[in-house]
N, C-alpha and C. Protein backbone atom coordinates (compact mmCIF):
# COMPACT_ATOMS: atom_id res chain seq x y z
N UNK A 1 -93.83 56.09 47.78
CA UNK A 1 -92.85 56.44 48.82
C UNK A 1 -93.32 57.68 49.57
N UNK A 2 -93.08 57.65 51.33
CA UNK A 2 -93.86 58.82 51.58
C UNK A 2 -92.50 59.31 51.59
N UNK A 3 -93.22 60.84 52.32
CA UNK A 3 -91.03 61.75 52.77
C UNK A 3 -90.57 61.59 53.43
N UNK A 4 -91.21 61.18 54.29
CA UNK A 4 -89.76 60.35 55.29
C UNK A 4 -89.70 59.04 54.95
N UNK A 5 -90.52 58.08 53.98
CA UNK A 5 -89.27 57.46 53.34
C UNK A 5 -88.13 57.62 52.68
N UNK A 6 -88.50 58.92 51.70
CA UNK A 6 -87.69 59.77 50.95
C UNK A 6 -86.76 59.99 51.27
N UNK A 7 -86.35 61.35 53.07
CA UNK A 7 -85.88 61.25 53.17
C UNK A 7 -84.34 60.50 53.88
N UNK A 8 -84.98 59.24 54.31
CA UNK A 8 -84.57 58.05 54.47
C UNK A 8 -83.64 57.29 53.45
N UNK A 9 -84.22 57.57 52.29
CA UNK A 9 -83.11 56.81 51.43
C UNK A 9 -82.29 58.13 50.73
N UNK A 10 -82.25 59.25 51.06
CA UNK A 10 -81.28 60.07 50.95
C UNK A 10 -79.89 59.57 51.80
N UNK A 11 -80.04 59.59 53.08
CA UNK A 11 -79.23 59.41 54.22
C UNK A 11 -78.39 57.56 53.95
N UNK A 12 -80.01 56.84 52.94
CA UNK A 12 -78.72 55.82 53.04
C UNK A 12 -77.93 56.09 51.50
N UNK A 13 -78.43 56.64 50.53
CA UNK A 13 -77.63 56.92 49.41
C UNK A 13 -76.37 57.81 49.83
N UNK A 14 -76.16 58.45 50.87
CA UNK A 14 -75.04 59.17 51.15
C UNK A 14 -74.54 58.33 52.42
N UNK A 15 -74.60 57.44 52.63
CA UNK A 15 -74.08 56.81 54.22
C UNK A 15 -72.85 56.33 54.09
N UNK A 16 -72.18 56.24 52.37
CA UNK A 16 -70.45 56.13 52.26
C UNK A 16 -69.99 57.13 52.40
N UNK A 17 -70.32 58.15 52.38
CA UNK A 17 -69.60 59.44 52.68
C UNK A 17 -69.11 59.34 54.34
N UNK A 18 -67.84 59.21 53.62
CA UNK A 18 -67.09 59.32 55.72
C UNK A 18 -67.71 60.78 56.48
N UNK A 19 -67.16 60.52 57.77
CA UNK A 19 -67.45 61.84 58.55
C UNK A 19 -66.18 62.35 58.00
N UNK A 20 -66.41 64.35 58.15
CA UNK A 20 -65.05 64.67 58.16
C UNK A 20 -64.52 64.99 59.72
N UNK A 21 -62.90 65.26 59.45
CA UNK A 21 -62.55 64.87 60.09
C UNK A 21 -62.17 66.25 61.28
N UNK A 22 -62.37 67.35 60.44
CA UNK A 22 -62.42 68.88 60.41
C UNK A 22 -63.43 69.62 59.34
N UNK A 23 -63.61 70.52 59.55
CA UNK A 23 -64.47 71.37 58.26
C UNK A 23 -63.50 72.54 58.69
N UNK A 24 -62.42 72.74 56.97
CA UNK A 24 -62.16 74.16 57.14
C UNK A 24 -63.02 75.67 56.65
N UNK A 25 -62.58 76.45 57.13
CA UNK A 25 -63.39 77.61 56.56
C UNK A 25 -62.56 78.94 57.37
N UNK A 26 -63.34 80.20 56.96
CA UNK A 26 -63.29 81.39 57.21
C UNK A 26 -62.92 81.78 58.88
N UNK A 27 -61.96 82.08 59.81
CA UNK A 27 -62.33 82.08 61.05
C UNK A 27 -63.30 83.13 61.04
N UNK A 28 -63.61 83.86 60.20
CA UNK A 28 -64.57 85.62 60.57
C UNK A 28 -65.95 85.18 60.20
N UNK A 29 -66.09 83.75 59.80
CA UNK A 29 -67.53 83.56 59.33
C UNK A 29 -68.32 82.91 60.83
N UNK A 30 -67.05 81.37 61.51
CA UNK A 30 -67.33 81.34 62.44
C UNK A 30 -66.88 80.46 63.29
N UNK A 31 -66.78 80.63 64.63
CA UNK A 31 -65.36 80.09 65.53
C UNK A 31 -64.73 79.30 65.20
N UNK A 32 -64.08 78.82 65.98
CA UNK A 32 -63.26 77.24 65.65
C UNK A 32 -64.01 76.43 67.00
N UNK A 33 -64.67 76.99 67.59
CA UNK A 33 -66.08 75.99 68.04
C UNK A 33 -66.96 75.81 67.53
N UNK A 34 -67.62 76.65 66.59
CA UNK A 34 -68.48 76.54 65.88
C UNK A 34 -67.94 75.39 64.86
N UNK A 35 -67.33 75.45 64.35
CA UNK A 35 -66.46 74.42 63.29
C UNK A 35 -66.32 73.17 63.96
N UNK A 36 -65.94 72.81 65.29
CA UNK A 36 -65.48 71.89 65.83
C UNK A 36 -66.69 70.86 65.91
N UNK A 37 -68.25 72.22 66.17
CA UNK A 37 -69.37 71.15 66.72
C UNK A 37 -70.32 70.93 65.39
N UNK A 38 -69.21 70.94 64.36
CA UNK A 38 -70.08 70.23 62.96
C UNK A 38 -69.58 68.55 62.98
N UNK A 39 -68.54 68.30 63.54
CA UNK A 39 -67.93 67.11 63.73
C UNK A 39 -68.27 66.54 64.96
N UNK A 40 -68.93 66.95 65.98
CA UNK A 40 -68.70 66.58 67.55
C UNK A 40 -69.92 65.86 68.26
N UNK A 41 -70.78 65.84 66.69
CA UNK A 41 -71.94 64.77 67.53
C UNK A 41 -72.51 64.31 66.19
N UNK A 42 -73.08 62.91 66.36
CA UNK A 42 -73.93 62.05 65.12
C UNK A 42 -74.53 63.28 64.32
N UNK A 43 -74.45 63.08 62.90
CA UNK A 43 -75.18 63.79 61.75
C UNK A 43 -76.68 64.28 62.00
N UNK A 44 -77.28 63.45 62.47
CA UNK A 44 -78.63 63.44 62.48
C UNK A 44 -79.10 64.33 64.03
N UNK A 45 -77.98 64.37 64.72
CA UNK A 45 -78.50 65.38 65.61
C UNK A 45 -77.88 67.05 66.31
N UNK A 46 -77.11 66.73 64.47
CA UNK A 46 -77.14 68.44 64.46
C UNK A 46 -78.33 68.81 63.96
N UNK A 47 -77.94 70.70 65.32
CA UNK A 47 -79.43 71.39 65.12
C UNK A 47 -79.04 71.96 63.89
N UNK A 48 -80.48 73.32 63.95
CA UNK A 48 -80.16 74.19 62.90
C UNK A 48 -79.15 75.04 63.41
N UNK A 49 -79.27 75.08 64.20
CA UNK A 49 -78.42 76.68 64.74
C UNK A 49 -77.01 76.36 64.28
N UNK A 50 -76.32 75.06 64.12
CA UNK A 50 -75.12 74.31 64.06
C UNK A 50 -74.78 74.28 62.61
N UNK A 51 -75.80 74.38 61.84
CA UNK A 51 -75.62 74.08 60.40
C UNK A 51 -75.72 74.94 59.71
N UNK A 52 -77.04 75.94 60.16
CA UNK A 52 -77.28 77.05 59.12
C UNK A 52 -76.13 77.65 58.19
N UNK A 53 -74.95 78.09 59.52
CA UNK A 53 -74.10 79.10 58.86
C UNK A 53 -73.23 78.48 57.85
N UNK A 54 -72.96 77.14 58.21
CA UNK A 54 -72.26 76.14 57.33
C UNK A 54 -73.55 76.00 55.80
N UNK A 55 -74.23 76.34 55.84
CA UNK A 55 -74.90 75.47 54.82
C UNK A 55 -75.34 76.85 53.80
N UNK A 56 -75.17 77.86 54.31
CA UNK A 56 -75.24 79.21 53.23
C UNK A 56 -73.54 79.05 52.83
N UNK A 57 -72.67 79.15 53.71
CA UNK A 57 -72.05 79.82 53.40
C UNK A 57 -70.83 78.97 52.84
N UNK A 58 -71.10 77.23 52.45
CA UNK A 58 -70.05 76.16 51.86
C UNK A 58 -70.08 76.50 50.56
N UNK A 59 -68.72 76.52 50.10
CA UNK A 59 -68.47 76.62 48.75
C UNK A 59 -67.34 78.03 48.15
N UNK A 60 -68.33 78.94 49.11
CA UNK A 60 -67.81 80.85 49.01
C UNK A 60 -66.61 80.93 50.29
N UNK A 61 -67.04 80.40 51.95
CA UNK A 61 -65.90 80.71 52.66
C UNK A 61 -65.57 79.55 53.88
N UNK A 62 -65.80 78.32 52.93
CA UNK A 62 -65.65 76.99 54.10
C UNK A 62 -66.53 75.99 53.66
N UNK A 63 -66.01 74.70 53.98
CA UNK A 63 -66.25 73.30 53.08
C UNK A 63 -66.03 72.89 52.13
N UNK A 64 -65.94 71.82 51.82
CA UNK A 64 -65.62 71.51 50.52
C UNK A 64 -66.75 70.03 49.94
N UNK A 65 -66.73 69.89 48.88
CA UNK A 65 -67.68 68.63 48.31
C UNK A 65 -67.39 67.59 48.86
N UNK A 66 -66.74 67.15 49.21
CA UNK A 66 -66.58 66.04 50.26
C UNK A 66 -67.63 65.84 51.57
N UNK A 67 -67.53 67.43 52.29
CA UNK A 67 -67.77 67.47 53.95
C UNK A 67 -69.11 67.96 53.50
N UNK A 68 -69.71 68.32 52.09
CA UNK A 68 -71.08 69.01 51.83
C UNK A 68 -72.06 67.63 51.98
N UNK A 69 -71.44 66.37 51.29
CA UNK A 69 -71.87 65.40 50.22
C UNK A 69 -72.25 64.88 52.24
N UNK A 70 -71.26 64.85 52.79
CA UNK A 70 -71.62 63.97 54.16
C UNK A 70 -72.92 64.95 55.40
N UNK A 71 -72.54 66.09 55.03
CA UNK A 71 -73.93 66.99 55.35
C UNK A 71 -75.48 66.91 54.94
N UNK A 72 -75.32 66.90 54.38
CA UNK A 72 -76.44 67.28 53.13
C UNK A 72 -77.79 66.20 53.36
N UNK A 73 -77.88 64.93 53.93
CA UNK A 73 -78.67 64.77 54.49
C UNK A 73 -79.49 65.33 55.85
N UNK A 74 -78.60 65.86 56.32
CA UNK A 74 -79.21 66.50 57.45
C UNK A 74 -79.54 68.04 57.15
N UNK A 75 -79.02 68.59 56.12
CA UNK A 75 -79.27 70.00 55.81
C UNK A 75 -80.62 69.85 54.70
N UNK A 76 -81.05 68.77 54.27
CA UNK A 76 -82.03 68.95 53.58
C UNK A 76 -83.33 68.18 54.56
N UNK A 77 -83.22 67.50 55.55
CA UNK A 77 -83.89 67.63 56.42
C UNK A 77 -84.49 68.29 57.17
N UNK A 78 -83.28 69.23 57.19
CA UNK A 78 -83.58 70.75 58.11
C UNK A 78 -84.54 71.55 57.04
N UNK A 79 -83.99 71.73 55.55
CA UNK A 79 -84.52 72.32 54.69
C UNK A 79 -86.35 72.54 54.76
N UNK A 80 -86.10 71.03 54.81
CA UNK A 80 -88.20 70.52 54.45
C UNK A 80 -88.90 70.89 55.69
N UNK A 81 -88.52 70.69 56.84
CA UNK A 81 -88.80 70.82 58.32
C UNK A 81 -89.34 72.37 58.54
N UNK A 82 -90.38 72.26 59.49
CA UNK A 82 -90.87 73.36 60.10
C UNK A 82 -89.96 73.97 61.31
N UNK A 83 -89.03 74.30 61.06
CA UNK A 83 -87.91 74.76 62.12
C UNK A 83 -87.97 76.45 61.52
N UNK A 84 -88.41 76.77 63.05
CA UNK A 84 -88.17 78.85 63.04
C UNK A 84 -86.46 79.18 62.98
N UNK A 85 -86.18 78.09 62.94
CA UNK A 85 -84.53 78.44 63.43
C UNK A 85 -83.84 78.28 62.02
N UNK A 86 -83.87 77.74 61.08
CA UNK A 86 -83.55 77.31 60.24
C UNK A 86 -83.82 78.59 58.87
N UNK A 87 -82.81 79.05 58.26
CA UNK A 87 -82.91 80.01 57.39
C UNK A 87 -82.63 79.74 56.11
N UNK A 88 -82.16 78.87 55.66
CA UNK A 88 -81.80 78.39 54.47
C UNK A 88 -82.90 78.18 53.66
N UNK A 89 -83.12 78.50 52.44
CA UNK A 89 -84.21 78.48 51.74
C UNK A 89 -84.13 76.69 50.35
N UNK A 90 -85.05 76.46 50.09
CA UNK A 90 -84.57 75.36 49.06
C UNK A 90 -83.75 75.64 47.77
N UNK A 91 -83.81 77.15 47.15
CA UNK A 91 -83.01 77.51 46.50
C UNK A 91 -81.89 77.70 46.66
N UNK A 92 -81.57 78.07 47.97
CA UNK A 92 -79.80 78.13 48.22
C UNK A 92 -79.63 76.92 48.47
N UNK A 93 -80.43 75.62 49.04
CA UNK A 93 -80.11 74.37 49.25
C UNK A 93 -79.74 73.75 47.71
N UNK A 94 -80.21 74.25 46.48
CA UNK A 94 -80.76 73.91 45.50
C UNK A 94 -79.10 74.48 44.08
N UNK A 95 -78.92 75.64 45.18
CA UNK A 95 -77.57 76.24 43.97
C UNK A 95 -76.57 75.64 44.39
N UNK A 96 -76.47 74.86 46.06
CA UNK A 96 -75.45 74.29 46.57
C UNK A 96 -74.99 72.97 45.78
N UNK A 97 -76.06 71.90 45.70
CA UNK A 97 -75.96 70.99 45.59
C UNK A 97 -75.73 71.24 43.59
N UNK A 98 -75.50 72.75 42.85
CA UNK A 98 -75.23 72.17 41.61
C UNK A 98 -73.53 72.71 41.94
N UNK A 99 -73.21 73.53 43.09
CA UNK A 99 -72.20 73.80 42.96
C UNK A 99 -71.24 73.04 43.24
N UNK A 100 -71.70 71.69 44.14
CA UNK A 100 -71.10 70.35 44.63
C UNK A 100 -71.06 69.60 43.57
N UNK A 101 -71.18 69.73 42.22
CA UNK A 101 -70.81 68.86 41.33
C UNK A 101 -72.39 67.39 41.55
N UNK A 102 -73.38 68.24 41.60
CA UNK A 102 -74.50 67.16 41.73
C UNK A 102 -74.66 66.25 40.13
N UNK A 103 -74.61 66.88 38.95
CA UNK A 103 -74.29 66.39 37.53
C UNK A 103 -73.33 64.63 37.58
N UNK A 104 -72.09 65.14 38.42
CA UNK A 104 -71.12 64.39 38.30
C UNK A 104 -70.95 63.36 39.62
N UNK A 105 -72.33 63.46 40.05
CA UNK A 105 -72.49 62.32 41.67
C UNK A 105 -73.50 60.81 40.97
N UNK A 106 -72.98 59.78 41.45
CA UNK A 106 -73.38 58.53 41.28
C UNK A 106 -74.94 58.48 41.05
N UNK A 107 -75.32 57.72 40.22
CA UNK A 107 -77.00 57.88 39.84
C UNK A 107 -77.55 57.08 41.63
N UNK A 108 -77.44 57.06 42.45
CA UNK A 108 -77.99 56.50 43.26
C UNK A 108 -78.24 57.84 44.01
N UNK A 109 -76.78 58.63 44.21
CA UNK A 109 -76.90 59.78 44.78
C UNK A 109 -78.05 60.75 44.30
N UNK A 110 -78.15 60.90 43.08
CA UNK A 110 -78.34 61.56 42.15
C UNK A 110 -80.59 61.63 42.33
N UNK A 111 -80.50 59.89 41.96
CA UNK A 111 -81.95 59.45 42.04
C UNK A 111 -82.51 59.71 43.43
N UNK A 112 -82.00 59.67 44.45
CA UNK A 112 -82.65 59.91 45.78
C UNK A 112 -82.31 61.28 45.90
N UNK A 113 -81.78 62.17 45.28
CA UNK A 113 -82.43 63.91 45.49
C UNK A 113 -83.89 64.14 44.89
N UNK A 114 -83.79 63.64 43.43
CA UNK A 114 -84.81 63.79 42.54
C UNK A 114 -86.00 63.34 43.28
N UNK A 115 -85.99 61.91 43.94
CA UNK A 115 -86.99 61.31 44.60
C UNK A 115 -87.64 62.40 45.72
N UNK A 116 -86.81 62.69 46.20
CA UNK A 116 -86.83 63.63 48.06
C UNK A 116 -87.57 64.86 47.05
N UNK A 117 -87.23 65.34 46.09
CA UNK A 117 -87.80 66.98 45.62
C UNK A 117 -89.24 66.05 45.12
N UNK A 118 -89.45 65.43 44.38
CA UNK A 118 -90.93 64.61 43.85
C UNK A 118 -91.93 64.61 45.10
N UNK A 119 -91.17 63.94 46.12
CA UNK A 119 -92.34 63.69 47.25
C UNK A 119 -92.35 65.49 48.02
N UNK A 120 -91.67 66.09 48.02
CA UNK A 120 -92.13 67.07 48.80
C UNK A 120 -92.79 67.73 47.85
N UNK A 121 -92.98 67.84 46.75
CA UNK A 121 -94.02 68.66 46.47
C UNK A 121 -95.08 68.00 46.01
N UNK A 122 -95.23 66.74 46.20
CA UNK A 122 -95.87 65.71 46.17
C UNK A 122 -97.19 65.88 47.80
N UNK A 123 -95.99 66.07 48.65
CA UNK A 123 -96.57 66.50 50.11
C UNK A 123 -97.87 67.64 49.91
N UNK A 124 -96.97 68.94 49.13
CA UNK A 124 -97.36 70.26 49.60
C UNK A 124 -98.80 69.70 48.96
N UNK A 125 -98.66 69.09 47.55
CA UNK A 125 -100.06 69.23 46.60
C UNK A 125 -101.24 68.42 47.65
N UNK A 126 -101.00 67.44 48.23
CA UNK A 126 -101.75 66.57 49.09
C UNK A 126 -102.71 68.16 50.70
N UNK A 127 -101.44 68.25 50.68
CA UNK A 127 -102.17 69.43 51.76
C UNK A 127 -103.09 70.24 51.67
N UNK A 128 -103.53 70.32 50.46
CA UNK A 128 -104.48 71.57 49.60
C UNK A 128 -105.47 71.13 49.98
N UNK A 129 -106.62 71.83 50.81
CA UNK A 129 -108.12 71.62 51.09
C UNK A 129 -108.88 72.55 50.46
N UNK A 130 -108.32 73.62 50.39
CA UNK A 130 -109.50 74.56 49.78
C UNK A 130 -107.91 75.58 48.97
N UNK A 131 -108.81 77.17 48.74
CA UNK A 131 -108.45 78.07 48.37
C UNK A 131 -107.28 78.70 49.02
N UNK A 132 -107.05 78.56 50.14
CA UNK A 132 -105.94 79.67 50.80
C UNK A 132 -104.97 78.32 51.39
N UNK A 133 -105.46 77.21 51.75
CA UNK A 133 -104.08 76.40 51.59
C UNK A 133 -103.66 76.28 50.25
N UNK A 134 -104.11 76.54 49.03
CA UNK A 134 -103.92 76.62 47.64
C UNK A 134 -102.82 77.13 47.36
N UNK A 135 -103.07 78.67 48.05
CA UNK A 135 -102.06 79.78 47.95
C UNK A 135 -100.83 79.12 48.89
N UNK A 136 -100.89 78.75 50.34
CA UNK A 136 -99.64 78.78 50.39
C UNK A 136 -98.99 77.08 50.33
N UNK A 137 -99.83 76.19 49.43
CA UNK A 137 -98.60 75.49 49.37
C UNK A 137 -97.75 75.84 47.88
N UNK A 138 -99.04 76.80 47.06
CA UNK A 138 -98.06 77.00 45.80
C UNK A 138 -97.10 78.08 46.13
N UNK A 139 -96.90 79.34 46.97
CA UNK A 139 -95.97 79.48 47.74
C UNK A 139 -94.61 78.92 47.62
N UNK A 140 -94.54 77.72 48.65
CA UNK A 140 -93.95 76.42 48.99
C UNK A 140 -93.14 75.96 47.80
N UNK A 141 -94.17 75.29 47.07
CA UNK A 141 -93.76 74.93 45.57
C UNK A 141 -93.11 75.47 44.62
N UNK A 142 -93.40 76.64 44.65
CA UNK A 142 -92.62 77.27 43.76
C UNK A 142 -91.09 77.80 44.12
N UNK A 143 -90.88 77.43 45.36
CA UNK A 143 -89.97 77.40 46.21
C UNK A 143 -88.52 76.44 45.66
N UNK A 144 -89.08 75.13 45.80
CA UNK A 144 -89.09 73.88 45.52
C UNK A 144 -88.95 73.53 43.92
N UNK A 145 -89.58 74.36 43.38
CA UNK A 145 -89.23 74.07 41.76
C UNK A 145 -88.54 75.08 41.31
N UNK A 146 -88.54 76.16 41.84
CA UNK A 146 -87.06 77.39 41.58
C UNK A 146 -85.78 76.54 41.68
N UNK A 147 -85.71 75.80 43.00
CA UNK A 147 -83.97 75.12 43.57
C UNK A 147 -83.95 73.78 42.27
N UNK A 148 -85.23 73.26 41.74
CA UNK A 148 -84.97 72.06 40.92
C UNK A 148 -84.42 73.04 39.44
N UNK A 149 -84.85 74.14 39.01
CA UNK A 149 -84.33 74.71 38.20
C UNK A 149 -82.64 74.64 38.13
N UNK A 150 -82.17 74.88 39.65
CA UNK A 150 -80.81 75.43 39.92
C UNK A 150 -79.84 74.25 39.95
N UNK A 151 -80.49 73.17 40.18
CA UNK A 151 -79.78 71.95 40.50
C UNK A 151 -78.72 71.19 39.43
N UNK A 152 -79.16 71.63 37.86
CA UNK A 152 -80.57 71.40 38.20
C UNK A 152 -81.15 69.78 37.74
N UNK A 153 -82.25 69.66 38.00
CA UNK A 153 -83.25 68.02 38.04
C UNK A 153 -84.22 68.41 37.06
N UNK A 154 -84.73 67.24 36.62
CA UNK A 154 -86.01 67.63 35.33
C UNK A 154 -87.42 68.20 36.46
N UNK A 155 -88.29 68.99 35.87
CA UNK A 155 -89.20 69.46 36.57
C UNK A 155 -90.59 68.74 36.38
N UNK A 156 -90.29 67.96 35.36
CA UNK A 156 -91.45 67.46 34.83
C UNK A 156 -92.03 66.63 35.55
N UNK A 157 -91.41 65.40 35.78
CA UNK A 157 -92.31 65.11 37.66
C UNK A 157 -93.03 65.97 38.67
N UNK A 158 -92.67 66.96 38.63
CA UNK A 158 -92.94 68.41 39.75
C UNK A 158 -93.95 68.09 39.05
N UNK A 159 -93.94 68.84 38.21
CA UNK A 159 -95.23 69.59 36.90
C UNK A 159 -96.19 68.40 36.93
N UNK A 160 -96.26 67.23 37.01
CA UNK A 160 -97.04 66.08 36.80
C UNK A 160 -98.01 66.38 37.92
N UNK A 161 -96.92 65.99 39.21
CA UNK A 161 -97.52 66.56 40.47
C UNK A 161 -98.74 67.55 40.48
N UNK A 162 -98.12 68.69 40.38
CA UNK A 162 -98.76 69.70 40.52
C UNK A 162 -99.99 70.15 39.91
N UNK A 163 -100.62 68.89 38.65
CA UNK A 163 -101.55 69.49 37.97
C UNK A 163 -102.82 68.58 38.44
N UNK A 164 -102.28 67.66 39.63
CA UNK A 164 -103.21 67.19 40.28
C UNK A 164 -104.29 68.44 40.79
N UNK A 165 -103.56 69.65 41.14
CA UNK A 165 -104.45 70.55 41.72
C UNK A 165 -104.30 71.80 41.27
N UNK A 166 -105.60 71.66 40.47
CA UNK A 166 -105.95 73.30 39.55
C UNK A 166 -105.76 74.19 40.32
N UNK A 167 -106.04 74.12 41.90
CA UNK A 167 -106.15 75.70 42.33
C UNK A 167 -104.45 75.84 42.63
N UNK A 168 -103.57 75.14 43.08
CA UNK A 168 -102.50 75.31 42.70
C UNK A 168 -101.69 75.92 41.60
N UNK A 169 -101.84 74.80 40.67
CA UNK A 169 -101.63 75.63 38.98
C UNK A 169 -101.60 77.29 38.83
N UNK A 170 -103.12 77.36 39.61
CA UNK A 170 -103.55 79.00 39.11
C UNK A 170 -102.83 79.61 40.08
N UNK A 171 -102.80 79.49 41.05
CA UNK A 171 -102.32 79.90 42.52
C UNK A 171 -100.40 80.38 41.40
N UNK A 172 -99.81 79.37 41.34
CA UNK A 172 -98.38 79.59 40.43
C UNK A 172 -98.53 80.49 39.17
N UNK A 173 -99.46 79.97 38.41
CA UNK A 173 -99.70 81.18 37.10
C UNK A 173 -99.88 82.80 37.86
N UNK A 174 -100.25 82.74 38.69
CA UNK A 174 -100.70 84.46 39.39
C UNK A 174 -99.50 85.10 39.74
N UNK A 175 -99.04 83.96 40.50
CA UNK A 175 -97.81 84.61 41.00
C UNK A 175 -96.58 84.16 40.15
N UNK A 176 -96.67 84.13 38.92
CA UNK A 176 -94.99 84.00 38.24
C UNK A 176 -95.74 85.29 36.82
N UNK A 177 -97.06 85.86 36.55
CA UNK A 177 -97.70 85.87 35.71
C UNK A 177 -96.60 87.40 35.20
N UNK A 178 -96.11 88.02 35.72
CA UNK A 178 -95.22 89.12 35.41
C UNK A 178 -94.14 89.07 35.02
N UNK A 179 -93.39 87.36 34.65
CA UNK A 179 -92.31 87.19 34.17
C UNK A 179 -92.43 85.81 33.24
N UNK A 180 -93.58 85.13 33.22
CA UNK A 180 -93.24 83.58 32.47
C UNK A 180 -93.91 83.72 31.20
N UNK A 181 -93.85 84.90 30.42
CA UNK A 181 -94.11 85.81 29.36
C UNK A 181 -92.72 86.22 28.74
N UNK A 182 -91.80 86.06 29.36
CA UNK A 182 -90.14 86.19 29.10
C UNK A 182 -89.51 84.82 29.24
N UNK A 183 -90.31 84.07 29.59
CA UNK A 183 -89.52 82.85 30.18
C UNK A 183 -88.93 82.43 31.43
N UNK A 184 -89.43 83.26 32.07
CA UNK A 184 -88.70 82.76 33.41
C UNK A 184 -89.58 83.26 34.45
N UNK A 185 -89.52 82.75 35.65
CA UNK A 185 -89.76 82.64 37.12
C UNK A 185 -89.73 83.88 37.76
N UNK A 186 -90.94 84.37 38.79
CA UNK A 186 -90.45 85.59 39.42
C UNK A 186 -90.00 85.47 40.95
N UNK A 187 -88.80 84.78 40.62
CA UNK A 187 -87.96 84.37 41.79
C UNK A 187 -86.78 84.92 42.05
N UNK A 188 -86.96 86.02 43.29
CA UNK A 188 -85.85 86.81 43.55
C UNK A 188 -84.43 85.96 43.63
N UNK A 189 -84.12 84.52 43.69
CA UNK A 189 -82.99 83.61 44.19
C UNK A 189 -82.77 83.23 42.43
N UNK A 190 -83.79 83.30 41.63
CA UNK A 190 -83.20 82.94 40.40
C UNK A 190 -82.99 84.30 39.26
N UNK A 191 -81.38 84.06 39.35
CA UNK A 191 -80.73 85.61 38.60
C UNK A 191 -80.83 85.78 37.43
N UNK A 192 -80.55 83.83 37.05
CA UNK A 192 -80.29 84.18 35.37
C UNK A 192 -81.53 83.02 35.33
N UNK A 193 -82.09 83.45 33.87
CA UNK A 193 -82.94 82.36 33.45
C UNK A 193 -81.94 81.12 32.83
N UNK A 194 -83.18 80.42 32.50
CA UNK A 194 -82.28 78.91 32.29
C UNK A 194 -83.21 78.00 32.32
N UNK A 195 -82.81 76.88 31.46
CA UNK A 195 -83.92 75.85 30.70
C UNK A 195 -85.35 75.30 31.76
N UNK A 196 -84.78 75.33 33.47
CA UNK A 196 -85.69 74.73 33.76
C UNK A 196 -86.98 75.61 33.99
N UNK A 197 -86.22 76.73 34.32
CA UNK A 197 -87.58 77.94 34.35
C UNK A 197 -88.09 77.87 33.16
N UNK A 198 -87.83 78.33 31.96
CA UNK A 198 -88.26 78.65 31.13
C UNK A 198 -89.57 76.78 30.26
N UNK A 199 -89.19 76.12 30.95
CA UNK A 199 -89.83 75.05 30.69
C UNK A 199 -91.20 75.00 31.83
N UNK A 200 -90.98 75.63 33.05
CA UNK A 200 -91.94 75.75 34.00
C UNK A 200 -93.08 76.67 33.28
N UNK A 201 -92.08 78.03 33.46
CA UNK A 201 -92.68 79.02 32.50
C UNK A 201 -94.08 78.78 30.89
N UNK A 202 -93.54 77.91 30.57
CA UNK A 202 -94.21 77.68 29.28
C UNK A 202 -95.07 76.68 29.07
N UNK A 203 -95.11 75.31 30.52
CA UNK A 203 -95.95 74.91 31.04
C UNK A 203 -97.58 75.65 31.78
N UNK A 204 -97.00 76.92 32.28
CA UNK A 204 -98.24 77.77 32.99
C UNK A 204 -98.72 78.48 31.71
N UNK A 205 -97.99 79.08 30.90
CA UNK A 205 -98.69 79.50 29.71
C UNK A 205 -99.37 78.93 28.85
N UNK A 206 -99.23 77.23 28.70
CA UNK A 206 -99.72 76.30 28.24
C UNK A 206 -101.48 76.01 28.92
N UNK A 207 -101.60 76.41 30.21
CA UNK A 207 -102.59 75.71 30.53
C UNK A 207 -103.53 77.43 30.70
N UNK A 208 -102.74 78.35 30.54
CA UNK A 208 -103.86 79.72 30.78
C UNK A 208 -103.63 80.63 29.38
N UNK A 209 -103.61 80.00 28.73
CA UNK A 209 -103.18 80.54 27.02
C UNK A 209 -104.74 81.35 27.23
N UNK A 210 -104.84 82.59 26.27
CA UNK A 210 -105.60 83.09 25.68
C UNK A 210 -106.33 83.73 27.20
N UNK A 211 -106.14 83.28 28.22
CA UNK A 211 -107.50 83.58 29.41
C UNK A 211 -106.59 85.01 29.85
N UNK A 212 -105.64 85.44 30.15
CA UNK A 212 -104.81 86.14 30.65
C UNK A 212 -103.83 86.96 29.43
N UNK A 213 -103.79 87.77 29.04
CA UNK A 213 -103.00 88.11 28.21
C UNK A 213 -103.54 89.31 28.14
């Protein structure tokens, strides 16, 4: 499956989700135009500028799991996308979707997130030509497997992925190498540790045992 098949069968695993009909929220977060033009044109062609503020800020001061579940294809579109406009990181995409009750969503729902996170870092590993695309798709990745921590989804697909490419691997061991000695990730978005880090974590120690210490 490529990612835009991927994310293709996201959009149809969520395509029972009605439109809503309003999105309430905060007036101080943002207008009641701003609110109005989350409803006021097809899903797929809201921008970022339209969504961003909705998509940090559902859960804490506006939306609810309902109006997230009918979003959320297009906010994880935006997510993967090379858009300057777009601020949302995959980890806040990543704490959203456990705060939407992702555990307790239909295995169809469920299987086409897991799928969509597989192929994108499925993507990043494919992009690697040398040494410094190395660095930033593990960057990327580690991005991407912080939000699967939060979700959270098994990582072990990731991890499968990812060992396609050693300079990757090392590229992640360097940069987590000051915390996955404790068990966990050196990811400013992840507060508390928790099984999936600490399973990432002990994967990189697994493959640089004894070389680093």
């Amino acid at each position: 499956m490529s990612l835009n098949n991927a994310i293709e069968a996201v959009y149809e695993a969520f395509s029972d989700v009605e439109k809503p009909e309003i999105v309430d929220g905060c007036p101080c977060c943002m207008t009641t135009d701003e609110y109005d033009a989350l409803t006021a044109k097809p899903l797929r062609e809201l921008s970022s500028e339209e969504l961003s503020d909705y998509s940090g800020d559902v859960f804490f001061t506006m939306g609810s799991e309902a109006d997230y579940q009918y979003f959320l294809p297009r906010i994880l579109e935006l997510t993967i996308a090379d858009d300057a406009d777009w601020i949302q990181s995959a980890e806040i995409t990543g704490n959203k979707l456990r705060m939407a009750g992702f555990d307790k969503w239909s295995e169809g729902k469920r299987s086409a997130i897991e799928n969509l996170w597989l192929e994108v870092v499925r993507n990043y590993v494919k992009s690697v030509t040398d040494s410094e695309t190395a660095g930033w798709a593990a960057w990327d990745i580690s991005s991407w497997l912080g939000a699967a921590t939060l979700i959270p989804i098994s990582v072990v697909p990731l991890l499968t992925e990812i060992e396609a490419s050693p300079d990757v691997v090392r590229e992640l061991y360097d940069m987590n190498l000051a915390t996955i000695f404790q068990g966990k990730l050196d990811n400013p978005f992840l507060e508390e540790p928790n099984d999936g880090q600490a399973e990432v974590a002990a994967w990189l120690r697994d493959r640089f045992e004894g070389s680093t210490q």
